[in-house]
Protein backbone atom coordinates (compact mmCIF):
# COMPACT_ATOMS: atom_id res chain seq x y z
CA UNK A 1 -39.81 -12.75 -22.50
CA UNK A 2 -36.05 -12.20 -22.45
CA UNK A 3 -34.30 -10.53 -25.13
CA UNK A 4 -30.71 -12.22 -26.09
CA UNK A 5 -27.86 -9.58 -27.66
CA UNK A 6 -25.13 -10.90 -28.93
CA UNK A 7 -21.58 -9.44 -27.20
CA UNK A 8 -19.32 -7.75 -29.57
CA UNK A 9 -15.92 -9.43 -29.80
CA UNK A 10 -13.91 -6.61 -30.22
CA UNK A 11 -12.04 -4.62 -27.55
CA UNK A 12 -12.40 -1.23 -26.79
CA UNK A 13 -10.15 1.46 -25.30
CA UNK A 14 -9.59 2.90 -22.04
CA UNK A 15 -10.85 6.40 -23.78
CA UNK A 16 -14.27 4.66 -25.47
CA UNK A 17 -15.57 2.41 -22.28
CA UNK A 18 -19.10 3.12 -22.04
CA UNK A 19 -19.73 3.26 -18.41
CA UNK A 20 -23.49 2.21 -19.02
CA UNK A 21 -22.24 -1.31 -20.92
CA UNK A 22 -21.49 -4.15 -18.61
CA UNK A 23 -20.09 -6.31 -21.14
CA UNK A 24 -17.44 -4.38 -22.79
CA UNK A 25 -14.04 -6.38 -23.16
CA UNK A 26 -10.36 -4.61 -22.48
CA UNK A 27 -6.87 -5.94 -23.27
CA UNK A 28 -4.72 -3.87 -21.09
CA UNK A 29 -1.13 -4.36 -19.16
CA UNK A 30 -1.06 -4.37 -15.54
CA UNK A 31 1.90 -1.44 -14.31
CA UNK A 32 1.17 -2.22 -10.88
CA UNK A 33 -0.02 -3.95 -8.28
CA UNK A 34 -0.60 -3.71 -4.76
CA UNK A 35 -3.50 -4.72 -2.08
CA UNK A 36 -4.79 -2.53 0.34
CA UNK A 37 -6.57 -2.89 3.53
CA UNK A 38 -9.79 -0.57 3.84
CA UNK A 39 -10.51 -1.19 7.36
CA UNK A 40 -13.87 -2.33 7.71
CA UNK A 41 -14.64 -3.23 3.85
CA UNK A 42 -11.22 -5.55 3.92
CA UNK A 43 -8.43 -5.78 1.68
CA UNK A 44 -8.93 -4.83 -2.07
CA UNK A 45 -6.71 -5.69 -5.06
CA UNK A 46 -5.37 -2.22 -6.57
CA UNK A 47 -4.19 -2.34 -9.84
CA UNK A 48 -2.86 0.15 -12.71
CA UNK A 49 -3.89 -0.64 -16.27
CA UNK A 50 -2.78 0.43 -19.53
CA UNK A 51 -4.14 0.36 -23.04
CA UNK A 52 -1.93 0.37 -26.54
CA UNK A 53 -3.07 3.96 -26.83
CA UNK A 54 -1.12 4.68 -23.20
CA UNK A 55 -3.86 5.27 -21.34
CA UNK A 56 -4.56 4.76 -18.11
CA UNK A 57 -6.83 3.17 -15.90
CA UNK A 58 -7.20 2.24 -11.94
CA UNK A 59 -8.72 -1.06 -11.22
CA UNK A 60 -10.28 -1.82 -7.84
CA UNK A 61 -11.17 -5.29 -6.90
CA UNK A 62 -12.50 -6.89 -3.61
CA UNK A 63 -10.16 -9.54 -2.47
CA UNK A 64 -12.82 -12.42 -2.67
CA UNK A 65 -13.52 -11.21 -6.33
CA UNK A 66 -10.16 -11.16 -7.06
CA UNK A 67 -8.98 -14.78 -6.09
CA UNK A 68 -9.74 -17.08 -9.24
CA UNK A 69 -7.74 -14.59 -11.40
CA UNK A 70 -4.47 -14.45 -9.39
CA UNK A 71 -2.63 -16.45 -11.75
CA UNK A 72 -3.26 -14.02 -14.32
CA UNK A 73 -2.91 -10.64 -12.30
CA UNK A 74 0.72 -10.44 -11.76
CA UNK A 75 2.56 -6.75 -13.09
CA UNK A 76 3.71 -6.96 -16.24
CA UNK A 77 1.19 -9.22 -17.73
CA UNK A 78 -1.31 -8.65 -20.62
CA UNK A 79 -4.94 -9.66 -19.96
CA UNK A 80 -8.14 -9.72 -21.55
CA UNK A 81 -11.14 -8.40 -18.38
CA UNK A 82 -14.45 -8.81 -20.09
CA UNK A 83 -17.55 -8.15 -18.18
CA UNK A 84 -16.89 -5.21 -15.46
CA UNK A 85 -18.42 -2.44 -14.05
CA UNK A 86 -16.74 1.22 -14.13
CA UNK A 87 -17.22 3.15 -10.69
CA UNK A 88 -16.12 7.05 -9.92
CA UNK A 89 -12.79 7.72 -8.78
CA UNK A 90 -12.41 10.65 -7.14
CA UNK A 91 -10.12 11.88 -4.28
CA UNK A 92 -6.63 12.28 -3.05
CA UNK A 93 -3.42 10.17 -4.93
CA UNK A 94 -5.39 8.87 -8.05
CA UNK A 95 -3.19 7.24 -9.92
CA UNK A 96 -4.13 8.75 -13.16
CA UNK A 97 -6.90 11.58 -14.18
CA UNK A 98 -9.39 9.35 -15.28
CA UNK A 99 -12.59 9.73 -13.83
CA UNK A 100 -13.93 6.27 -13.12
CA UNK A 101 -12.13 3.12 -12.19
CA UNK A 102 -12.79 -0.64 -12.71
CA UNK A 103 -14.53 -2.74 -10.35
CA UNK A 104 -15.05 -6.29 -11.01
CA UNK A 105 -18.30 -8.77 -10.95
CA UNK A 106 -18.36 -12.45 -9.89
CA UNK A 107 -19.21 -13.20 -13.63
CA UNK A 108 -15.78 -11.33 -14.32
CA UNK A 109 -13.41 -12.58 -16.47
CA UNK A 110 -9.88 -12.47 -17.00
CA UNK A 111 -7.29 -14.13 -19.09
CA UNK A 112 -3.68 -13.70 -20.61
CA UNK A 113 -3.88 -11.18 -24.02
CA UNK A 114 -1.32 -12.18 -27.42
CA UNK A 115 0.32 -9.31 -29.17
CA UNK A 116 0.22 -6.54 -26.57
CA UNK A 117 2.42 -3.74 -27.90
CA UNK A 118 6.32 -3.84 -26.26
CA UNK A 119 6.33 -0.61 -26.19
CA UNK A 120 3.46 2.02 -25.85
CA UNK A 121 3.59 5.98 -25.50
CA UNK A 122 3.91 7.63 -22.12
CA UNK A 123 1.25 9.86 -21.52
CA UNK A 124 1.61 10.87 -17.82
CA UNK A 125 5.28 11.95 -17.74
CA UNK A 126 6.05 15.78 -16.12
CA UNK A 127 8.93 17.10 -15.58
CA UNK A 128 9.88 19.21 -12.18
CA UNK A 129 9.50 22.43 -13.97
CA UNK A 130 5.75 21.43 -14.40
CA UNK A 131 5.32 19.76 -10.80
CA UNK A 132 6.87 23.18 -9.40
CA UNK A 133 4.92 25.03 -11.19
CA UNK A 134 1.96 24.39 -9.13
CA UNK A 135 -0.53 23.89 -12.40
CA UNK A 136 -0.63 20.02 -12.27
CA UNK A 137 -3.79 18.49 -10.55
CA UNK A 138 -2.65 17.57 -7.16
CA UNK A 139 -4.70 14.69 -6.34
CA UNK A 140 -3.22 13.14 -9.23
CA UNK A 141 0.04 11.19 -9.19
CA UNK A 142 2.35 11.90 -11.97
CA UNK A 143 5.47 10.15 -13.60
CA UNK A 144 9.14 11.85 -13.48
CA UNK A 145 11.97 11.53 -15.21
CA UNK A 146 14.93 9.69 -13.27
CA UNK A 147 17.09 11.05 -15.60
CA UNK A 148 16.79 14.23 -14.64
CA UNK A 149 20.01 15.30 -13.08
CA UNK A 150 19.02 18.81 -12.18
CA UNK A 151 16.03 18.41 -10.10
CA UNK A 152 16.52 15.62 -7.36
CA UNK A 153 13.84 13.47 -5.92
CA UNK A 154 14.61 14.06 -2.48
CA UNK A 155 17.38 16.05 -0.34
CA UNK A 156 19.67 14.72 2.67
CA UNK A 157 21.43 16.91 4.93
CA UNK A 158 24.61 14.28 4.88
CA UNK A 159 23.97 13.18 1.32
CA UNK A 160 22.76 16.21 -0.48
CA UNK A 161 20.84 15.08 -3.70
CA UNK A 162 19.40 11.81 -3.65
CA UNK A 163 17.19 10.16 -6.25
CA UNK A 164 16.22 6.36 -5.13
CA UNK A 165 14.67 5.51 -1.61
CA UNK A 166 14.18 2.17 -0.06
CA UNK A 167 10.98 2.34 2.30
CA UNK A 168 12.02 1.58 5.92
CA UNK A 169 10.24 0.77 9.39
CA UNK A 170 10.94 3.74 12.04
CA UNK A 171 7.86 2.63 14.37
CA UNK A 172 7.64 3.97 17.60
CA UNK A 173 4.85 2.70 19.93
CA UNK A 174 4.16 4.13 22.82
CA UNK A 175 3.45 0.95 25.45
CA UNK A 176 2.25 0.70 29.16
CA UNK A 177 2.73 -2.43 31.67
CA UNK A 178 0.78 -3.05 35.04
CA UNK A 179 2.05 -0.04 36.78
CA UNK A 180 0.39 2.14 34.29
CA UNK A 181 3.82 3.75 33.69
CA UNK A 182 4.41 4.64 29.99
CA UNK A 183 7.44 4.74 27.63
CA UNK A 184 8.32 4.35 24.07
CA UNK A 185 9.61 1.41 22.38
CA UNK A 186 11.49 1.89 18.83
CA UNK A 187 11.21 -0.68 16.34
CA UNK A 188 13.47 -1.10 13.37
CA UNK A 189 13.04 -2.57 9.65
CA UNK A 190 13.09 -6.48 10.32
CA UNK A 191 11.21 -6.13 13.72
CA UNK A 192 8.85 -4.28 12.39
CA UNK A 193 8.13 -6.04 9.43
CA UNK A 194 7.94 -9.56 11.81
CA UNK A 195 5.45 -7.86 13.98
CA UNK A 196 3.46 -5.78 11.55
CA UNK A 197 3.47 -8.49 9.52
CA UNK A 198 3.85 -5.91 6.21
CA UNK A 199 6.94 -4.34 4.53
CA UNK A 200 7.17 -0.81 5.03
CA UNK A 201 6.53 -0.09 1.58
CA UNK A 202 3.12 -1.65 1.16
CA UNK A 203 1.82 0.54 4.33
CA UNK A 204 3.05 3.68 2.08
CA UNK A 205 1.17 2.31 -0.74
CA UNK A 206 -1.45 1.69 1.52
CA UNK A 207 -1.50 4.87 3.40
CA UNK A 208 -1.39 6.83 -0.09
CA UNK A 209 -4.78 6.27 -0.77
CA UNK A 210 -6.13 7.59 2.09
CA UNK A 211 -6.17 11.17 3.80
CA UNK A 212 -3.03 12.24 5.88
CA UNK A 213 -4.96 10.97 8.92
CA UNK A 214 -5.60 7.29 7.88
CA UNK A 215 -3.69 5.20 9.87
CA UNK A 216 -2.89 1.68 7.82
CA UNK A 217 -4.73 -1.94 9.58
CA UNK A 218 -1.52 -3.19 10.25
CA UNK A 219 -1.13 -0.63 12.79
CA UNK A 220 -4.14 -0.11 14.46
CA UNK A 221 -4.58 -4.22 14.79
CA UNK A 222 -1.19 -3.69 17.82
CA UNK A 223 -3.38 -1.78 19.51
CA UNK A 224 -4.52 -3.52 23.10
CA UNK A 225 -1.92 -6.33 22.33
CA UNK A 226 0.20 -7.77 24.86
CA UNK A 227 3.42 -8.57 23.92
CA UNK A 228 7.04 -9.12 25.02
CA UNK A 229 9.41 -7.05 24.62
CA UNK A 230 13.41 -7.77 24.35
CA UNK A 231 15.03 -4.39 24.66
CA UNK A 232 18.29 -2.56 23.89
CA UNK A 233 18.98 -0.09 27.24
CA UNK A 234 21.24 2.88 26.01
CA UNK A 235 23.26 5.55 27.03
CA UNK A 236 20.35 8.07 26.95
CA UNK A 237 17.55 5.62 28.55
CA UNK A 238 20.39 5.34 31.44
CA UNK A 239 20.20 9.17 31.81
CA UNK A 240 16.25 9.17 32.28
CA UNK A 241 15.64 10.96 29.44
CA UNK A 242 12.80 10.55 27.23
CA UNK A 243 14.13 8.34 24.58
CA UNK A 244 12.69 5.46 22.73
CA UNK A 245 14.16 2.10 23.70
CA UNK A 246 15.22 0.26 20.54
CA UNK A 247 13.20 -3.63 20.12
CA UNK A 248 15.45 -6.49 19.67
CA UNK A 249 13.20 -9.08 19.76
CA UNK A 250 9.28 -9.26 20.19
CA UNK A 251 7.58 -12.40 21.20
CA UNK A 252 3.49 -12.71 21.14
CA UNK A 253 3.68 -16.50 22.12
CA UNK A 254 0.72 -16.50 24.85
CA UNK A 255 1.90 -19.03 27.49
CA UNK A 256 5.38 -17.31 27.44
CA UNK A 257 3.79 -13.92 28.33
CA UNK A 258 2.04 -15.60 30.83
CA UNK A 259 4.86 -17.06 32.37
CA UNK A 260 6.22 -13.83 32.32
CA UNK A 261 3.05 -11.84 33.93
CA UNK A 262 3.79 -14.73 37.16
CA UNK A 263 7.11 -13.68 37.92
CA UNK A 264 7.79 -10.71 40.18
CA UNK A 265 8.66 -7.35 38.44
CA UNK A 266 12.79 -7.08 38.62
CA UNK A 267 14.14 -3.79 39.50
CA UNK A 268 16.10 -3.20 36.15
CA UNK A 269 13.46 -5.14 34.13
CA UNK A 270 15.21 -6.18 30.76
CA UNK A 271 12.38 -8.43 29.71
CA UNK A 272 8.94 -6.97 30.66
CA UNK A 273 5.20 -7.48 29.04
CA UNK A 274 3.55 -4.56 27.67
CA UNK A 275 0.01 -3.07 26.24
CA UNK A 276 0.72 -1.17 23.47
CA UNK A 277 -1.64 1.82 23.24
């Protein structure tokens, strides 16, 4: 005998979700949005939700779970999840102080929400007084105020105070070729990103929900790879020290590196395969 309940209709708030009810339905806006390889249990969807109330919510979704709702889970759009499970959230870089954090089912659902406040209170703002402090929870990320003029973001010994960043490759690999030798190789923003296959910013994202020693999929994948290398020869490479050689170019074509691999090694190589390791 199966007993039949009939689902309430209304939503509930971040602040009332009863982690033992599977069924419960939230209308939330997404902040933001970013996907994040785990390694071995694959990329997940990592999202930042909001209620009307202001509060917050992380939301972490396996990618296959993830894929009929794409057209809906874009930042800045208002959706209805009903049916979802609530899971611990503990560690380093939460996004928000809230203990648990959604996960989603197969039976999952997700569609646009009507009349989602424009505006909603801000909750999670600290100034640098407060961050300097030391009092703040430190696994938890916090909002700041751009606005404030007295207490810079970040500090440049040319530009003194600065308060906006653009994330930027500065990848140096350290590579090996058939004579077991070793050097470095230094790859720039648009190499990088060709090779890595990621912007620079979503391996920050990425790496921030990890410990300081995680080391981002998109990185450990080069390892063992043999590529080609085009390569920029400068003043300080000429005087044998040990600097990085900048990347122009890197090709992974496999019948071109083994074109390459057939030729005799020149004595000022300017093209040469590598192993990165």
């Amino acid at each position: 005998m199966s007993i039949i309940t009939k689902t309430n209709s209304s939503f509930v708030l971040v602040n009332n979700i009863d982690s033992a009810n599977e069924k419960q339905k939230i209308k939330v806006q997404i902040l933001v949005l970013w996907k994040a390889n785990k390694n071995a249990a694959g990329i997940s969807l990592e999202m930042v939700l909001v209620d009307e109330e202001g509060t917050r919510i992380h939301a972490q979704v396996e990618e296959d779970l993830s894929k009929p709702h794409q057209k809906f889970l874009k930042e800045g759009q208002a959706v209805i999840i009903n049916a979802f499970q609530l899971k611990d959230y503990l560690g380093e870089f939460r996004t928000n102080p809230y203990p648990y954090k959604i996960g989603f089912f197969r039976t999952t659902k997700v569609k646009p929400a009507d009349g989602f406040p424009e505006t909603i209170p801000q909750k999670y703002f600290a100034n640098f007084d407060q961050i300097l402090s030391g009092q703040l929870d430190k696994n938890v990320l916090v909002d700041s105020d751009d606005e404030d003029q007295h207490h810079p973001r970040y500090n440049c010994e040319k530009c003194n105070d600065v308060y906006d960043i653009i994330h930027c490759f500065y990848l140096v690999l350290r590579v090996s070729d058939e004579s077991a030798g070793e050097t470095k190789f230094l790859l720039f923003n648009k190499t990088a990103e060709k090779l890595t296959g990621r912007y620079a910013w979503e391996l920050v994202n990425e790496a921030a929900q990890e410990d300081a020693s995680f080391m981002p999929q998109a990185l450990t994948d080069l390892i063992g790879r043999k590529l080609l290398f085009k390569i920029s020869i400068g003043p300080d490479n000429k005087q044998g020290s040990n600097s990085a050689y900048v990347v122009d170019l890197v090709v992974d074509d496999a019948a071109m590196i083994e074109e390459f691999e057939a030729q005799p090694i020149p004595q000022a190589p300017m093209h040469r395969w590598h192993s990165i390791r």
